[in-house]
Protein backbone atom coordinates (compact mmCIF):
# COMPACT_ATOMS: atom_id res chain seq x y z
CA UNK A 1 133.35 108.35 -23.54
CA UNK A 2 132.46 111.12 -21.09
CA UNK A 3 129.95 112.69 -22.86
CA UNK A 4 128.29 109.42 -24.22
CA UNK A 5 127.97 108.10 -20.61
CA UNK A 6 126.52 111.74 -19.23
CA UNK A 7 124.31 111.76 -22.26
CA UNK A 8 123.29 107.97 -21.39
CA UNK A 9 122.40 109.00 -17.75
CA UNK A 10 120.01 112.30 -18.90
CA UNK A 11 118.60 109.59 -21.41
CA UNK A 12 117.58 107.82 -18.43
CA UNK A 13 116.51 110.41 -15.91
CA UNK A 14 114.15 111.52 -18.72
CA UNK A 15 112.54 108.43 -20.04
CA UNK A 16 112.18 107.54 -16.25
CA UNK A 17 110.51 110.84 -16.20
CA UNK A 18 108.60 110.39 -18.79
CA UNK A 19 107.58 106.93 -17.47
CA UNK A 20 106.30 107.73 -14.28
CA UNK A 21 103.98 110.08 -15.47
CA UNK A 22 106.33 113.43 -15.72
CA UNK A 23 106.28 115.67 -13.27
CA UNK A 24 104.81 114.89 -9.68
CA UNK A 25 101.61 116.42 -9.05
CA UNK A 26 99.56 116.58 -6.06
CA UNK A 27 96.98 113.73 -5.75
CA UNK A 28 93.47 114.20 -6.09
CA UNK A 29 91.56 112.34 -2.90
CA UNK A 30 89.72 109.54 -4.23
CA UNK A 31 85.82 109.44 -4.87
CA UNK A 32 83.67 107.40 -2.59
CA UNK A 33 81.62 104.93 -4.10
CA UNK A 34 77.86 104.27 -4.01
CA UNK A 35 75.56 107.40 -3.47
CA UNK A 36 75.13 110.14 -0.52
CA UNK A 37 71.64 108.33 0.45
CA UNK A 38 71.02 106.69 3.40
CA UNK A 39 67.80 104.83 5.38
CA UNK A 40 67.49 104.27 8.75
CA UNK A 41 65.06 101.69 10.28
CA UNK A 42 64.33 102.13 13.96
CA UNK A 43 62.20 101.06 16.70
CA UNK A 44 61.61 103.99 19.95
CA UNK A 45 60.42 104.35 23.19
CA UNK A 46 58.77 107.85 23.93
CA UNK A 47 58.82 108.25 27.60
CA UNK A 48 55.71 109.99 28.56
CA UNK A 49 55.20 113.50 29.37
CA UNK A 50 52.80 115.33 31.91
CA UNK A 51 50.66 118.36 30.70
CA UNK A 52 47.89 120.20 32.31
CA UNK A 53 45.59 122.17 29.63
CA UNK A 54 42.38 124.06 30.65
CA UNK A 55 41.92 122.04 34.35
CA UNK A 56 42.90 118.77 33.23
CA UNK A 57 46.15 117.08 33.54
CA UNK A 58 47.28 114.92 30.59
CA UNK A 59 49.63 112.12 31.52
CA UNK A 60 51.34 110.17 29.02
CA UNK A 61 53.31 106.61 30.39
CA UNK A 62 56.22 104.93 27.90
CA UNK A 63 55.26 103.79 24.71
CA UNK A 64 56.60 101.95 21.98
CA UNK A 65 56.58 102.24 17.75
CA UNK A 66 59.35 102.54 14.81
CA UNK A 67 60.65 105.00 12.96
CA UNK A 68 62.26 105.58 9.04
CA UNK A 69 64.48 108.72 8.50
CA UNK A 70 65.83 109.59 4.67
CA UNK A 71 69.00 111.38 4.52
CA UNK A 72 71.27 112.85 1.85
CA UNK A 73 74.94 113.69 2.74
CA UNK A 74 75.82 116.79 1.57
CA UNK A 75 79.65 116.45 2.59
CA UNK A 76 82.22 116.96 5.60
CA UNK A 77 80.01 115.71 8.05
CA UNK A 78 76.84 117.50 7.40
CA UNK A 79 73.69 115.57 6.09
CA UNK A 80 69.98 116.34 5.47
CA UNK A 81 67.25 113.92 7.02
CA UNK A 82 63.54 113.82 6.61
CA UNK A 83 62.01 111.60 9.88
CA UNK A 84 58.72 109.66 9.98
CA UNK A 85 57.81 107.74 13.17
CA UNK A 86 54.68 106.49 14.61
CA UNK A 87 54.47 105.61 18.45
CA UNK A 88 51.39 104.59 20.47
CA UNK A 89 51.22 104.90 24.42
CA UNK A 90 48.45 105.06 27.27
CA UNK A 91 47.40 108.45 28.51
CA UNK A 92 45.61 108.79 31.72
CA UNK A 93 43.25 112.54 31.99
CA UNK A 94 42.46 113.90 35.56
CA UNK A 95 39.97 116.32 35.62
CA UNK A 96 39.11 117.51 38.80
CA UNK A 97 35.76 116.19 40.64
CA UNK A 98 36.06 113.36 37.89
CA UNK A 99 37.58 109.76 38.28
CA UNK A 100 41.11 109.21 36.40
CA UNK A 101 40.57 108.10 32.54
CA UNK A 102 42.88 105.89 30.45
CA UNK A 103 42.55 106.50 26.64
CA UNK A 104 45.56 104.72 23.75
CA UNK A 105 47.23 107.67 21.93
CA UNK A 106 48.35 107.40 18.82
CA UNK A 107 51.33 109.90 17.44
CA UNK A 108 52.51 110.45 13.93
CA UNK A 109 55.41 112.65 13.97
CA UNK A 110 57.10 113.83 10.42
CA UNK A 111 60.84 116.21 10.67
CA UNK A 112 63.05 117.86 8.63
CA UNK A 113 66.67 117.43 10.54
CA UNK A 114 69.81 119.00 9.96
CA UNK A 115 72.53 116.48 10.79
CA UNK A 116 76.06 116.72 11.87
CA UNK A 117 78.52 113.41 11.97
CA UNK A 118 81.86 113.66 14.32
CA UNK A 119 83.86 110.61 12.93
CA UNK A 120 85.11 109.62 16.12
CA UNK A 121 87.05 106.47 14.67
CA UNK A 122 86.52 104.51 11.58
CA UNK A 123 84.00 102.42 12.72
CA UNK A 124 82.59 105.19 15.58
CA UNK A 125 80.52 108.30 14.60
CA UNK A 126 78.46 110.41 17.04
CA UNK A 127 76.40 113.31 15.44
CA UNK A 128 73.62 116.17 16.50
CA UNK A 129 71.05 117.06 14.75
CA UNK A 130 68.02 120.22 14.82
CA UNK A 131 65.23 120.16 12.84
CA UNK A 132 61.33 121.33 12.89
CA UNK A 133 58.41 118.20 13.06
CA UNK A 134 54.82 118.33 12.72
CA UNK A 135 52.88 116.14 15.11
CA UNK A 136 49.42 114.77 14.64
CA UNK A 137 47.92 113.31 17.47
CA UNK A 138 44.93 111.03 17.63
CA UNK A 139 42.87 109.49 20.91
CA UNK A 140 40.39 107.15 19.13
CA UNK A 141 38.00 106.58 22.34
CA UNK A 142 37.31 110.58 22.90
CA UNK A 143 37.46 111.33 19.34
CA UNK A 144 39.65 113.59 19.30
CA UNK A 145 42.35 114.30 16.93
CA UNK A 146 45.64 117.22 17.72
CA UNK A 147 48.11 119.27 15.32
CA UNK A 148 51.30 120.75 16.96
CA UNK A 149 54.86 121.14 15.58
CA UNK A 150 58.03 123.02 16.90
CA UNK A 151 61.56 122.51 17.06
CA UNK A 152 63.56 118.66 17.71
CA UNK A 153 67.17 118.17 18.85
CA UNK A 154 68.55 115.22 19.19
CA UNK A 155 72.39 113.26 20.03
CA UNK A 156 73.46 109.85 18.86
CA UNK A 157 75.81 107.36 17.87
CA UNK A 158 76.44 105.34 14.65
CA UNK A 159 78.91 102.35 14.40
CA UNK A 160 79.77 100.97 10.89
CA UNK A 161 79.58 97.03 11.10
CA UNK A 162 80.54 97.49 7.10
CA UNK A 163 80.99 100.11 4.31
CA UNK A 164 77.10 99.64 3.65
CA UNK A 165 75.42 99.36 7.18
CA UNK A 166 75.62 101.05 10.60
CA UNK A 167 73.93 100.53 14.20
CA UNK A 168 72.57 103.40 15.19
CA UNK A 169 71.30 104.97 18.61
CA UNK A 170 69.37 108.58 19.46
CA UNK A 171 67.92 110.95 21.63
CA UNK A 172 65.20 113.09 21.10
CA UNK A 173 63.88 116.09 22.23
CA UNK A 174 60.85 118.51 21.15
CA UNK A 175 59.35 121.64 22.01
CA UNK A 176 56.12 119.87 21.39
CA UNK A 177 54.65 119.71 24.40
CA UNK A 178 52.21 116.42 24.52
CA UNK A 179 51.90 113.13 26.30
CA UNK A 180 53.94 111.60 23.76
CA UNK A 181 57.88 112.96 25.50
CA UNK A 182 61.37 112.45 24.60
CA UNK A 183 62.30 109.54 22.36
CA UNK A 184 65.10 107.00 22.73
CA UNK A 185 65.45 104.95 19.08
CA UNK A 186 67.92 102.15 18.01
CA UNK A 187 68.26 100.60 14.48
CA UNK A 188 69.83 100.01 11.40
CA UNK A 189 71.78 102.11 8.77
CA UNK A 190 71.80 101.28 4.83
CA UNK A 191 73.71 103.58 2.46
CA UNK A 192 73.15 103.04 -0.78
């Protein structure tokens, strides 16, 4: 009766065993749904900058415009971006022994960004990112049309109001030096 009751109980340690799958093995994390790609929409404000080039001084005041950046995650944190914006503001020239002009600039600014995402929270992430951007400018009234590019770096926030969309804030910087500035932006994340 021993032995058929000892037998019984490995008979039941195995098929339990054998039922949950055999031995225990570590877990594999799960795969996240949906693709690595992402969109941002945004609207900016580019605050103005002051430059003096050949005995005039080029003032730029705050403008507005909108911005899309592409981005592909590549994976703990890091992402690739490319950046488009256009922004439009009022630049006043002082020449000296002339009378102050006002002309509308128009800026079309293009970046490839290297992105990093702290996951502050679940619903918080703040990130930096470096990149370089080309930057054409164009003043209508004088003619007058401007290439310059250099380096951006910029700070931000994200916050997830859902597994698909985020709000997002930034800063900008650039080495470009213009009457275009910094930029501040605010808009909308879709991952898809």
């Amino acid at each position: 009766m021993k032995k058929q009751l000892l037998a019984a109980a490995l008979a039941a340690q195995l098929m339990t065993q054998l039922y949950a799958g055999g031995d225990i093995e570590k877990a594999e994390p799960a795969e996240v749904e949906g693709s690595n790609f992402y969109i941002v929409a945004k609207g900016l404000l580019i605050r103005g900058d002051e430059i003096t080039e050949e005995e005039e001084t080029r003032n730029g005041d705050t403008g507005y415009g909108f911005g899309v950046d592409f981005g592909y995650r590549i994976g703990k944190g890091f992402a690739l971006e490319y950046d488009f914006s256009y922004s439009k503001n009022t630049m006043t020239a002082k020449k000296e022994g002339f009378e102050p002009e006002a002309f509308d600039v128009q800026y079309y600014t293009s970046a490839i960004d290297f992105v990093y995402v702290y996951e502050a929270t679940e619903t918080v992430g703040l990130f930096a990112k470096i990149g370089y951007e080309y930057e054409w400018e164009n003043i209508d009234e004088l003619d007058e049309k401007n290439t310059d590019h250099g380096a951006v770096v910029g700070a931000g926030m994200e916050i997830a109001i859902n597994e698909d969309y985020k709000l997002i804030t930034e800063y900008e910087h650039s080495t470009i030096k213009g009457p275009r500035g910094d930029s501040i932006y605010a808009g909308m994340m879709f991952n898809f």
